[in-house]
Protein backbone atom coordinates (compact mmCIF):
# COMPACT_ATOMS: atom_id res chain seq x y z
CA UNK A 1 15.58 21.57 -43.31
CA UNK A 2 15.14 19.39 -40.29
CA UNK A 3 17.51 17.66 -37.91
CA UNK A 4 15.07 15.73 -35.56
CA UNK A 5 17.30 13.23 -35.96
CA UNK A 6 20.39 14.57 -34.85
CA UNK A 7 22.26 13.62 -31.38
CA UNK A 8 22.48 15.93 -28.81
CA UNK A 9 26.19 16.48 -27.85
CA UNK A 10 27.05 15.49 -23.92
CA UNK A 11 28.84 18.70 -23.64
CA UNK A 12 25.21 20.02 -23.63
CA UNK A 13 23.27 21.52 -20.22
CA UNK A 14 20.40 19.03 -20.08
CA UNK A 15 17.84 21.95 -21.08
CA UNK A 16 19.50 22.48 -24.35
CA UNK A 17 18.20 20.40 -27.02
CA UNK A 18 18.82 19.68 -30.46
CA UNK A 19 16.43 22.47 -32.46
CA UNK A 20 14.27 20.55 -35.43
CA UNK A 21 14.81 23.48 -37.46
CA UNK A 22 18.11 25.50 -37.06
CA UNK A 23 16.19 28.09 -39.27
CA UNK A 24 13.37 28.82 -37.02
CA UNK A 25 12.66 31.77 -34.54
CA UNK A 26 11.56 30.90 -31.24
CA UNK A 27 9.03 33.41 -31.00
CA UNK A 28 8.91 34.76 -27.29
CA UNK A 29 12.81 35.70 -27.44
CA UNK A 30 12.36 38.03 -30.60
CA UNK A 31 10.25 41.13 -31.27
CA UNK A 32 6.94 40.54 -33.11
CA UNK A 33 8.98 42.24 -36.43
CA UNK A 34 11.48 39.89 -36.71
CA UNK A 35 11.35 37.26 -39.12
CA UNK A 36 13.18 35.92 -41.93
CA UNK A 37 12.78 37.51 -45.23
CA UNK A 38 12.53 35.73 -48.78
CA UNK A 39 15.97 35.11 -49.17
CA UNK A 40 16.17 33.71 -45.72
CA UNK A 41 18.06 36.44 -44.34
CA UNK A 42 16.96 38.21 -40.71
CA UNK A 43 15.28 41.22 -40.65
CA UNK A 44 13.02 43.50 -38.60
CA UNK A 45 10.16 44.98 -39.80
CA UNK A 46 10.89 44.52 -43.53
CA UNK A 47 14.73 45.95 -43.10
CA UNK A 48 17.31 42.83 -43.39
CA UNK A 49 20.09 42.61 -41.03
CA UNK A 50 22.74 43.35 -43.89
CA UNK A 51 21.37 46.66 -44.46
CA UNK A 52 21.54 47.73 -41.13
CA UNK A 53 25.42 46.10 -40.69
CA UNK A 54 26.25 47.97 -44.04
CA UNK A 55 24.70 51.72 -42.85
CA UNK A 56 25.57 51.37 -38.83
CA UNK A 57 28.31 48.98 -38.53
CA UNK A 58 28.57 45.91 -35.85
CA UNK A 59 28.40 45.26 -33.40
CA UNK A 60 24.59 47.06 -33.28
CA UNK A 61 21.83 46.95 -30.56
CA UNK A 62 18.59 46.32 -32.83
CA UNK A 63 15.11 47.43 -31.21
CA UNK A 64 11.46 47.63 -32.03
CA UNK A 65 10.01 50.51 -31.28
CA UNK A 66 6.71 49.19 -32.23
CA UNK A 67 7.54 46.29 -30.26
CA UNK A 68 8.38 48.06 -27.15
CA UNK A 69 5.34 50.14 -27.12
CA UNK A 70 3.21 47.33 -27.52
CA UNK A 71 4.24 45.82 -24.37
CA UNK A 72 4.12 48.62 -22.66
CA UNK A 73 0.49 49.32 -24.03
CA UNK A 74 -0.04 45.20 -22.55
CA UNK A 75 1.05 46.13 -19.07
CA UNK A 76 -0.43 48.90 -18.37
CA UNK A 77 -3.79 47.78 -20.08
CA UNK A 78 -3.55 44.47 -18.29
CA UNK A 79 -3.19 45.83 -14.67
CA UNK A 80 -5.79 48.14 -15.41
CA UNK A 81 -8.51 46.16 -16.41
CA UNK A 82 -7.28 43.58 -13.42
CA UNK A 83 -7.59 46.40 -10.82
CA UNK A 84 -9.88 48.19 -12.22
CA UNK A 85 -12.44 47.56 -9.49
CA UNK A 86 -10.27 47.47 -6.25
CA UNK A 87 -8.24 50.82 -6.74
CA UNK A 88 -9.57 52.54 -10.14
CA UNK A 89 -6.33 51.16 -12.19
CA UNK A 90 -2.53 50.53 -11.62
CA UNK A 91 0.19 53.62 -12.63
CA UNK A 92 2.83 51.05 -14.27
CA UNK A 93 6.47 53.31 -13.96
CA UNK A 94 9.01 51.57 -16.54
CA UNK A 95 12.36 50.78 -14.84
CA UNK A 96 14.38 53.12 -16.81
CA UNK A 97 17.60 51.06 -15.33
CA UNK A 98 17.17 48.30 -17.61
CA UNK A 99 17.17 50.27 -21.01
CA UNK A 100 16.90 54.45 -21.00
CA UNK A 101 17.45 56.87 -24.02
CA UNK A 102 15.53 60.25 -24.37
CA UNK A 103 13.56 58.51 -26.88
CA UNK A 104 12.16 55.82 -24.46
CA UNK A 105 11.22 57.88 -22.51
CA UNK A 106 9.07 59.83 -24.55
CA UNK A 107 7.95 56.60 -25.67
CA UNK A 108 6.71 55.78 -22.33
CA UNK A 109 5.24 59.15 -21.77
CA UNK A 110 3.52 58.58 -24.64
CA UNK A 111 1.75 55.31 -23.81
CA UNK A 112 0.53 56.59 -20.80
CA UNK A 113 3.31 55.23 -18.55
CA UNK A 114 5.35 56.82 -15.76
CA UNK A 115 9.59 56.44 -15.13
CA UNK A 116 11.19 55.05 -12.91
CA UNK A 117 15.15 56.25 -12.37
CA UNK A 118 17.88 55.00 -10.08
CA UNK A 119 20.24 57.98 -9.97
CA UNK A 120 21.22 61.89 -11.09
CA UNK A 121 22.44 60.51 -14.69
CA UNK A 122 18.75 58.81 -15.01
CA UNK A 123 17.29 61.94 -13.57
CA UNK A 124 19.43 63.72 -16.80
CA UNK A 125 17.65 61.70 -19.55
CA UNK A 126 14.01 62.44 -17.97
CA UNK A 127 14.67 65.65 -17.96
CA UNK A 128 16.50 66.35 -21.40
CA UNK A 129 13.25 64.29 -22.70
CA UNK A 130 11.16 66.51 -21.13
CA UNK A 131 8.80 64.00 -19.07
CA UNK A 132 7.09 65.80 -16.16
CA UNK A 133 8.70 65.31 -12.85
CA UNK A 134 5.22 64.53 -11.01
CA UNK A 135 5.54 60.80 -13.16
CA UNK A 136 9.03 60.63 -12.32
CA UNK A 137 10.62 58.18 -8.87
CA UNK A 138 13.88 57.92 -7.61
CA UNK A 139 15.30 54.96 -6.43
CA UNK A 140 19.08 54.02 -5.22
CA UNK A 141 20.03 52.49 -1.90
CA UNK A 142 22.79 55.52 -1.15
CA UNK A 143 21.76 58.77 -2.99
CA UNK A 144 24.01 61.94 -3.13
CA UNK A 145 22.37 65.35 -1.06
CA UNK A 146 22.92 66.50 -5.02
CA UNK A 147 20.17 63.45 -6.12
CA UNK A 148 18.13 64.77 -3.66
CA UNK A 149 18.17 68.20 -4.55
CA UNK A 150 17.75 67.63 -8.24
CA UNK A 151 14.71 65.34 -7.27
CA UNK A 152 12.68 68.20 -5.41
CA UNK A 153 14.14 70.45 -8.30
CA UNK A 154 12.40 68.48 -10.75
CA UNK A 155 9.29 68.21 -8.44
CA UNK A 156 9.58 64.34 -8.47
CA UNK A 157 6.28 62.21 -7.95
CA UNK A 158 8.06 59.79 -5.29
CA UNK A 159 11.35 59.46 -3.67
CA UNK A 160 11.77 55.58 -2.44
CA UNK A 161 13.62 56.23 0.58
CA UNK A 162 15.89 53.13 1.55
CA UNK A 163 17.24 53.75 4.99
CA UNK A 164 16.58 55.54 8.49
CA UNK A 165 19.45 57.47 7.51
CA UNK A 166 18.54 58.49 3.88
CA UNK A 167 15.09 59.40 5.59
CA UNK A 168 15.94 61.57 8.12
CA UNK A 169 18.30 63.57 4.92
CA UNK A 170 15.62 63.65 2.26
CA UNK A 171 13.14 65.01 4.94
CA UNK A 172 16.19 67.07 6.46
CA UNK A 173 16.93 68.42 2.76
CA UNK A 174 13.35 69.33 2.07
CA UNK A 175 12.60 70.71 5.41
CA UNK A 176 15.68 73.33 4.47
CA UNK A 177 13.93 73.96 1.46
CA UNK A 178 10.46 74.89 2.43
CA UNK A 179 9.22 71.99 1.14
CA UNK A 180 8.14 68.64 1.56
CA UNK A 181 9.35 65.53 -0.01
CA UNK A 182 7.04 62.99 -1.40
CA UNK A 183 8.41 59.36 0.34
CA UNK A 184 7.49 55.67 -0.46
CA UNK A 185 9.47 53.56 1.89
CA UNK A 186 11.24 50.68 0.45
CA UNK A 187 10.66 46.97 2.20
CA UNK A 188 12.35 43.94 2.56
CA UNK A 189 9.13 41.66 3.03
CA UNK A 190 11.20 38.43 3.53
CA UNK A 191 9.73 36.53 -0.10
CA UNK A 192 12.93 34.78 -1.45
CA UNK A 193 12.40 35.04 -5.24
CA UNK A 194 13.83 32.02 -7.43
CA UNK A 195 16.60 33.69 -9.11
CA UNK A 196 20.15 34.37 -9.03
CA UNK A 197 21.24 35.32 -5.61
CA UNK A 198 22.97 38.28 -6.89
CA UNK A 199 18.78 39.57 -8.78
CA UNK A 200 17.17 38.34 -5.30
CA UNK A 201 16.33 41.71 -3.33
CA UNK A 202 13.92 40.81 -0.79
CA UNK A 203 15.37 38.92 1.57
CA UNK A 204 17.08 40.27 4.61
CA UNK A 205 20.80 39.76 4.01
CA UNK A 206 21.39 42.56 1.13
CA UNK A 207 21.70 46.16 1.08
CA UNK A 208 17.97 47.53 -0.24
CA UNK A 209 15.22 48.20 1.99
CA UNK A 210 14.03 48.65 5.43
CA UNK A 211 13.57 44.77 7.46
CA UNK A 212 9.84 44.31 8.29
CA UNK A 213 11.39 41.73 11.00
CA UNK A 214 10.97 42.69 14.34
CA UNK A 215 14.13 43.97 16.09
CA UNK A 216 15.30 41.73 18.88
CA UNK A 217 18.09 43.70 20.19
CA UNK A 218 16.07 46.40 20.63
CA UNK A 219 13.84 47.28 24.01
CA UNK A 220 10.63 48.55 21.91
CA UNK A 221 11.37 45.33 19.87
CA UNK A 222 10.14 47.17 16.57
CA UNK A 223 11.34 46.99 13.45
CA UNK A 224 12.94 49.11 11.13
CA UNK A 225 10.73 49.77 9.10
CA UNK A 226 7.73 50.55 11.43
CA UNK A 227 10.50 52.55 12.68
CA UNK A 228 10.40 54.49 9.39
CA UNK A 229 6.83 54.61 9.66
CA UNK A 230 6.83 56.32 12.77
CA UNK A 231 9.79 58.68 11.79
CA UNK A 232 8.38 59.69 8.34
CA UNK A 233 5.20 60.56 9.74
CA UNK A 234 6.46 62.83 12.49
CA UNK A 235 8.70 65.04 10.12
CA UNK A 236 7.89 68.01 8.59
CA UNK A 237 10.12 67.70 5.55
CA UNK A 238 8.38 64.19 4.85
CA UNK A 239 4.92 63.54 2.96
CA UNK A 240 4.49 59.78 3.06
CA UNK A 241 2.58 58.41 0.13
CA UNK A 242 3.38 55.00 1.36
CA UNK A 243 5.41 51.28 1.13
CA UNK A 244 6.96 49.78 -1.75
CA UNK A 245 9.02 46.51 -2.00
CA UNK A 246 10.50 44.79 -4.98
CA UNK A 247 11.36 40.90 -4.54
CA UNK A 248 13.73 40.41 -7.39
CA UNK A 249 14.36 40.08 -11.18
CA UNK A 250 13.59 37.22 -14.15
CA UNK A 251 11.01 35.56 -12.09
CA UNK A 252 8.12 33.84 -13.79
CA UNK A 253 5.73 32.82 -11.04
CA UNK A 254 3.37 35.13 -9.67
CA UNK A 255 3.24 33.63 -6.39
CA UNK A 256 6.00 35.18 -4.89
CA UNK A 257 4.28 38.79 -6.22
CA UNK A 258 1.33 37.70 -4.63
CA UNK A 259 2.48 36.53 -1.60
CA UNK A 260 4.82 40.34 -1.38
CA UNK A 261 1.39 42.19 -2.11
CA UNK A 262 -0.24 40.32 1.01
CA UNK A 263 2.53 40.52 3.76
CA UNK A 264 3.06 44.30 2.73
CA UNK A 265 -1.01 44.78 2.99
CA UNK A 266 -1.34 43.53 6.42
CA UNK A 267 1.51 45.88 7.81
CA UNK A 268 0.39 48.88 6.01
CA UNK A 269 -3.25 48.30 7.52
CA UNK A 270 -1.26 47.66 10.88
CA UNK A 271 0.53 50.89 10.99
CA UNK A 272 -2.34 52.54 9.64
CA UNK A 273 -4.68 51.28 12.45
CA UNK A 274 -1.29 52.08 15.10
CA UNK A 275 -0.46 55.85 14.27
CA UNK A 276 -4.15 56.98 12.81
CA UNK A 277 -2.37 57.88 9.47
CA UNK A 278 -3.63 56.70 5.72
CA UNK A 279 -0.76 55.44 3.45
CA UNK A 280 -2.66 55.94 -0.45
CA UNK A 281 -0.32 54.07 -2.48
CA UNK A 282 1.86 50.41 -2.84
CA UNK A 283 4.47 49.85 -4.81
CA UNK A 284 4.70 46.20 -5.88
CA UNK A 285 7.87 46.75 -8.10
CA UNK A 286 8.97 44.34 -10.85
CA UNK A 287 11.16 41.77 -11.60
CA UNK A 288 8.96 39.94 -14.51
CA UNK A 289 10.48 37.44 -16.24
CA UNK A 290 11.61 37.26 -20.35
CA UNK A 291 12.89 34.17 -22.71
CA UNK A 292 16.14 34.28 -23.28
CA UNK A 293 16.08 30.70 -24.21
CA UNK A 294 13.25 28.33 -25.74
CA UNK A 295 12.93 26.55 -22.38
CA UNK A 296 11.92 30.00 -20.71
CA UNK A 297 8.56 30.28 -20.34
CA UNK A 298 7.36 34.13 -19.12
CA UNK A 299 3.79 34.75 -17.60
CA UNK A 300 1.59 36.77 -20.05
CA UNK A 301 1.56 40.42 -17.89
CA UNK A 302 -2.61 39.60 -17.67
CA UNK A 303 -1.99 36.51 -15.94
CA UNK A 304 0.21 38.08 -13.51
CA UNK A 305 -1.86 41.43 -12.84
CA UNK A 306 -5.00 38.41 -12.64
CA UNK A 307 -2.86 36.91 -9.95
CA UNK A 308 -1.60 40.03 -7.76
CA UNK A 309 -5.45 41.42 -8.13
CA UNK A 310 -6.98 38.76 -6.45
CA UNK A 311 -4.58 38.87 -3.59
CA UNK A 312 -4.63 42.71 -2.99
CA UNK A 313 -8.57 42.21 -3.48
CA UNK A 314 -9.16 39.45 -0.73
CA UNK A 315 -6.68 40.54 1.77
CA UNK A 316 -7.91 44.28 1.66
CA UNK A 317 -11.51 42.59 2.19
CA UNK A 318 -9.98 40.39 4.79
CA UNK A 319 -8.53 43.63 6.70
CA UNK A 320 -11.43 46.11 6.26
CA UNK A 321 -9.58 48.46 4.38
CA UNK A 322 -9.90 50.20 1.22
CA UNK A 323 -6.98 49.64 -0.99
CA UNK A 324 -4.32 51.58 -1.45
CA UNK A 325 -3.41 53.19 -5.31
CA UNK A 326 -1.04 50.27 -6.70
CA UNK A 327 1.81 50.11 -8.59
CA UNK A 328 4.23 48.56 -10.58
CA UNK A 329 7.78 49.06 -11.66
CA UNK A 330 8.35 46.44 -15.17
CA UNK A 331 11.47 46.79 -16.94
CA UNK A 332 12.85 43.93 -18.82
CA UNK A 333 10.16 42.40 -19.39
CA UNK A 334 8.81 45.70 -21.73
CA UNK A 335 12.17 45.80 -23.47
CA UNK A 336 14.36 43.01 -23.27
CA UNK A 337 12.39 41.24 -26.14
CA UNK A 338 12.30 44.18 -28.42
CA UNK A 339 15.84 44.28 -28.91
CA UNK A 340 18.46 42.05 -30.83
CA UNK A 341 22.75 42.47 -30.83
CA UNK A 342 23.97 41.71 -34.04
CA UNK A 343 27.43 40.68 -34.27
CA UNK A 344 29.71 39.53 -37.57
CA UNK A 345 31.46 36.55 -36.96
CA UNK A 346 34.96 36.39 -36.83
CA UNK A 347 37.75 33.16 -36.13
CA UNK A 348 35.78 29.74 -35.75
CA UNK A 349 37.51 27.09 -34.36
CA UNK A 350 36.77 23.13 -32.63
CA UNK A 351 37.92 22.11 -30.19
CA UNK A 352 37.79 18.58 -28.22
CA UNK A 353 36.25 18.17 -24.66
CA UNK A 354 36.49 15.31 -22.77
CA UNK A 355 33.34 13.49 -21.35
CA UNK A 356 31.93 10.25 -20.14
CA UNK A 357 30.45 8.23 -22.67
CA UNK A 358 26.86 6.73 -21.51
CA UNK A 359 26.81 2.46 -22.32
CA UNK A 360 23.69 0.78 -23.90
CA UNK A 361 22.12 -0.11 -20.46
CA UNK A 362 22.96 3.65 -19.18
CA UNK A 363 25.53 3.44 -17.03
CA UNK A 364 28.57 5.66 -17.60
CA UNK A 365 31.67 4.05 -19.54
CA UNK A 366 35.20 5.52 -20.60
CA UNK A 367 35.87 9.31 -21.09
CA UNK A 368 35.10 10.20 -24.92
CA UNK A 369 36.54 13.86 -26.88
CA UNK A 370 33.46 15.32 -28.14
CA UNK A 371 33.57 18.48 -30.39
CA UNK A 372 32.74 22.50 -29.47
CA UNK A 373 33.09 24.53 -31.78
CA UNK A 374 34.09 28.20 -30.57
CA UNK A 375 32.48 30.98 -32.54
CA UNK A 376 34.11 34.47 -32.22
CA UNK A 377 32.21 37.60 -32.49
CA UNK A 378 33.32 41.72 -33.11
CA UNK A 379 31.50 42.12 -29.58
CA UNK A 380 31.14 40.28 -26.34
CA UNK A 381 31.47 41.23 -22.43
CA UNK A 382 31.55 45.03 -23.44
CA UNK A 383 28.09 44.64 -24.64
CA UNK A 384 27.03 41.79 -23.21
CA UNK A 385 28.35 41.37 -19.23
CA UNK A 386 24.98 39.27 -17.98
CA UNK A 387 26.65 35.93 -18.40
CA UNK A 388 29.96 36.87 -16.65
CA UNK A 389 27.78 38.47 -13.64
CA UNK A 390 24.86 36.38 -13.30
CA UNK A 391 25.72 32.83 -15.25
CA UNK A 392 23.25 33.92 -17.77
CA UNK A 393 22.00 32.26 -20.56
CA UNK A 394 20.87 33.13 -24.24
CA UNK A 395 20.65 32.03 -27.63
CA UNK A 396 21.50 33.08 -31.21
CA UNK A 397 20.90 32.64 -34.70
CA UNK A 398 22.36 32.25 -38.02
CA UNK A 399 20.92 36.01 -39.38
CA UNK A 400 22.56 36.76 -42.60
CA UNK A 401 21.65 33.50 -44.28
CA UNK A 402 19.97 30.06 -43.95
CA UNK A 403 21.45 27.36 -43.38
CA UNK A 404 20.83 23.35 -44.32
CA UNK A 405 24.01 22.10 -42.20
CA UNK A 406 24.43 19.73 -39.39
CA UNK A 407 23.69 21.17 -36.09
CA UNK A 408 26.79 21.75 -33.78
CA UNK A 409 27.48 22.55 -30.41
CA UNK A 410 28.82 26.01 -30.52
CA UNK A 411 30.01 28.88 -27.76
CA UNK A 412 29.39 32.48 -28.86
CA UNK A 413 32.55 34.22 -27.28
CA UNK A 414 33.69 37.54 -27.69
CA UNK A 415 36.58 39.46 -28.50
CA UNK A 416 38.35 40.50 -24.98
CA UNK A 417 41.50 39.16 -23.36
CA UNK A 418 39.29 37.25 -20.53
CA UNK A 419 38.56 33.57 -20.91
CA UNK A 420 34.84 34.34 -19.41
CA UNK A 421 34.02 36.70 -22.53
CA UNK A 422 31.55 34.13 -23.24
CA UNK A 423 28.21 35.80 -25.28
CA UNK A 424 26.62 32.57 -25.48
CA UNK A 425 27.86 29.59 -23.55
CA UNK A 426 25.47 26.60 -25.27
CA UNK A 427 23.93 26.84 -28.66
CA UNK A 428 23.25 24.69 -31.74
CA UNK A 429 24.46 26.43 -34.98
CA UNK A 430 25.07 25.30 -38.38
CA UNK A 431 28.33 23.73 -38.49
CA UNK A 432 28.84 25.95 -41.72
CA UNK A 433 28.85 29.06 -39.97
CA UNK A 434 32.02 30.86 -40.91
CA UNK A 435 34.41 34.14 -41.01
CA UNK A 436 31.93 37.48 -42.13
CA UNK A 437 28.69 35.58 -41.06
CA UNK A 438 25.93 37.23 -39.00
CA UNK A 439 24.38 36.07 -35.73
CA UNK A 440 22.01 37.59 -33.76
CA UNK A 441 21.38 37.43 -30.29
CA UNK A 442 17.75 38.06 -29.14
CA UNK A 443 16.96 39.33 -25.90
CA UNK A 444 19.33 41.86 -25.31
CA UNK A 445 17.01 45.15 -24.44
CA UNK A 446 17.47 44.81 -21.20
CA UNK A 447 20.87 45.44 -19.06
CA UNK A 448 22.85 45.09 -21.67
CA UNK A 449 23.70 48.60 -23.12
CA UNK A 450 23.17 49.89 -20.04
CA UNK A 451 25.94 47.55 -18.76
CA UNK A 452 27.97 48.14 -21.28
CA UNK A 453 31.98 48.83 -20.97
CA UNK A 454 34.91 50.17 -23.04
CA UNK A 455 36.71 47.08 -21.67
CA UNK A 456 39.58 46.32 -23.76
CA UNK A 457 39.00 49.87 -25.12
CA UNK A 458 36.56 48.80 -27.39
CA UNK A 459 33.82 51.48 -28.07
CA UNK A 460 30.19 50.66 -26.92
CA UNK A 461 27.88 50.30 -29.69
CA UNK A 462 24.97 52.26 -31.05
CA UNK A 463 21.35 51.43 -30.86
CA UNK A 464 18.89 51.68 -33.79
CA UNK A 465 15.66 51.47 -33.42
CA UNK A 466 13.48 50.38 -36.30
CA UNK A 467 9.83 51.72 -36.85
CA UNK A 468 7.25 51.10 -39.98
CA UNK A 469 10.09 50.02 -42.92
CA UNK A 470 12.83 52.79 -41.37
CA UNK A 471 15.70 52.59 -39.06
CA UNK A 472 17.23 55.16 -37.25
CA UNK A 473 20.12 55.42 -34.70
CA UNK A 474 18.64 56.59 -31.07
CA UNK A 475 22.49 56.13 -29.10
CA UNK A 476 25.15 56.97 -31.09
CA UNK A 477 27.65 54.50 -31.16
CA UNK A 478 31.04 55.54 -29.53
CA UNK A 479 34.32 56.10 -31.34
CA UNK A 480 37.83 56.08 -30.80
CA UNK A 481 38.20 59.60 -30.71
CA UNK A 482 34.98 59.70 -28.03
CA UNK A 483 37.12 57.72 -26.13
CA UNK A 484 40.29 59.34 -26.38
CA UNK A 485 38.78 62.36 -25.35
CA UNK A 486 38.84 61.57 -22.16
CA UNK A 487 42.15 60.98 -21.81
CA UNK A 488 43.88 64.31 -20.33
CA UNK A 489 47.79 63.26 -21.35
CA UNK A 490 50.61 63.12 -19.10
């Protein structure tokens, strides 16, 4: 059941090609479960997609737990073998932003892995799962005096402070209290990451983190965050456990890590050396990249760690100093691989898009109509809102069958009244795909449920999670009554 070959259409991005086998699984998009059974149907660890559309219904968030603790096992075994020698290990926190249940997060207690949260409602889940607050952070760029307090209830590991402003309340709040507050400040070191502008989070013009450029305008021509430095260290209500940056998301080089871990090195020695105080720990963050498509091509987490080691190593050497307790803050890259959307499909329809037709010798000739075929699915932005924000791509399959047809260009849209509710804007799928079909997204783990919407008033979906031949449902997926509970009548 080959196609190599078959055109590829001009509607195409140039990075889409025709797939040899329409069939196949591109192996770094899916969990290592997935595969296609005897029949040639999808399924995850033995359980075929049908079953779980005929017990939970679709739309239907898919995840392997097995999966998902095997990456996290990868990380955290990777950084600590790679730092093993400079600091005595790596504590690896899991972004709970990009995916977080109660059940993850036992899941990453039980691996041996710390959480990281991003506001009260995250703060919620850690505690209804019972993890203790001493692995817990806080992030957020504008936290609530109730955030705060529920962090030094909970006896939090690390607040990562964001401002002169949020500083001076944390420490303010926790001076009140008797207590002290244990601070990381976040840092903007200036590393541009290769991503979407909207992902990109160290450079100066955005809204996270203290500049590490020097202040111009002002007489003492420091800058703001030395200014934290200095401020953090002087209050009572503050313990500073030290700096933390993150540079961005879905990057796949490590040089931009690397080059973060050095610039953040030299001005933790400098403020070290300035106001005779020791900073223990660095936050690198995250921000590792996933395939979404078969022309993605993620770093394997040792080859990163391998990477970021050897800076922190020589530039700690370089500097004289010993190194401070690192960290890391992966997200996507633990779950958005574990988990697969499966949608039925729905109304299927071609239509004809105009496009310059290429002559023998290359050069472009007339306009020609070329087919793309639309593919409607029971889902879409609601589930799904990565491509409308960031332009992002992903793929799908054929799940509930094989399929020996033609390839054709298809769009995976969803359901909504918006012309945007694209799930997948470029794929080849049998042109046999029809009305009460499966397909099945990979990829989806991360920022997906968690973006999720009752646009349209449709109800978000569950999320089963699938473990050694059994399924069961971790979120429950809304109803119409959940929703119309809400409503409070004229």
């Amino acid at each position: 059941m080959t196609h190599t070959a078959a055109q590829a259409s001009p509607l195409a991005p140039e990075w889409l090609t025709v797939p040899d086998d329409l069939n196949a699984l591109h192996e770094p998009m899916w969990a290592r479960d997935v595969a296609r059974d005897g029949d040639g149907e999808l399924s995850i660890d033995g359980i075929p997609v049908s079953e779980l559309q005929r017990q939970y219904g679709t739309p239907l968030f898919v995840m392997s737990e097995n999966d998902f603790r095997a990456r996290a096992r990868a990380f955290s075994d990777a950084f600590n073998d790679a730092f093993a020698d400079i600091c005595g290990g790596v504590d690896v926190y899991y972004a709970g932003k990009s995916f977080l249940c109660t059940a993850v997060v036992r899941w990453v207690e039980e691996e041996g892995l710390r959480l990281d949260t991003a506001s009260g409602g995250e703060l919620a889940v850690a505690h209804r799962a019972g993890i203790p607050g001493a692995d817990v952070a806080l992030h957020g760029n504008n936290k609530s005096d109730g955030e705060i307090h529920r962090a030094l209830d909970m006896g939090l590991g690390r607040i990562v402070v964001d401002s002169l402003a949020e500083l001076h309340r944390v420490g303010t709040i926790a001076e009140a209290r008797g207590e002290q507050a244990k601070v990381m400040l976040r840092l903007t070191p200036g590393v541009h990451a290769h991503t979407h502008e909207f992902i990109a989070t160290a450079h100066e013009d955005q809204k996270f983190g203290l500049s590490m450029a020097a202040d111009t305008t002002d007489e003492a021509g420091i800058s703001a965050a030395e200014e934290a430095v200095a401020a953090a260290t002087a209050h009572p209500g503050i313990e500073l456990l030290g700096l933390h940056c993150h540079i961005g998301s879905q990057i796949f080089e490590p040089d931009g890590f690397a080059l973060a871990a050095e610039k953040l090195l030299r001005f933790l020695a400098a403020m070290q050396e300035k106001y005779s105080i020791t900073l223990p720990e660095l936050d690198l963050g995250g921000g590792y990249g996933i395939a979404y498509t078969p022309v993605d091509t993620p770093r394997p987490a040792a080859e990163i760690a391998t990477a970021m080691a050897a800076v922190v190593r020589s530039t700690c050497a370089e500097l004289g100093i010993d190194a401070p307790r690192i960290s890391i803050e992966p997200g996507r890259a633990i779950v958005g691989s574990t988990t697969f959307t499966l949608y039925e499909v729905g109304t299927v329809k071609t239509v004809r898009v105009d496009a310059p037709a290429a002559s023998a010798d290359g050069d472009a000739g007339n306009n020609v109509t070329y087919p793309r075929r639309y593919v409607s699915v029971d889902g879409g932005m609601s589930d799904n809102a990565r491509p409308v924000l960031y332009d992002a791509d992903y793929s799908a399959v054929l799940a509930s069958r094989t399929s020996g047809a033609a390839p054709q260009l298809s769009r995976v849209v969803g359901k909504h009244c918006e012309s945007g509710d694209i799930v997948v804007r470029d794929v080849y799928l049998p042109e046999d795909v029809a009305a009460g079909d499966l397909l099945a997204v990979p990829g989806t783990g991360a920022y997906c449920w968690a973006l999720s919407s009752n646009y349209n008033y449709l109800a978000r979906p569950g999320v089963v999670a699938v473990r050694d031949g059994s399924s069961r449902l971790i979120v429950r997926g809304e109803t119409e009554e959940d929703l119309l509970n809400r409503d409070m009548g004229a």
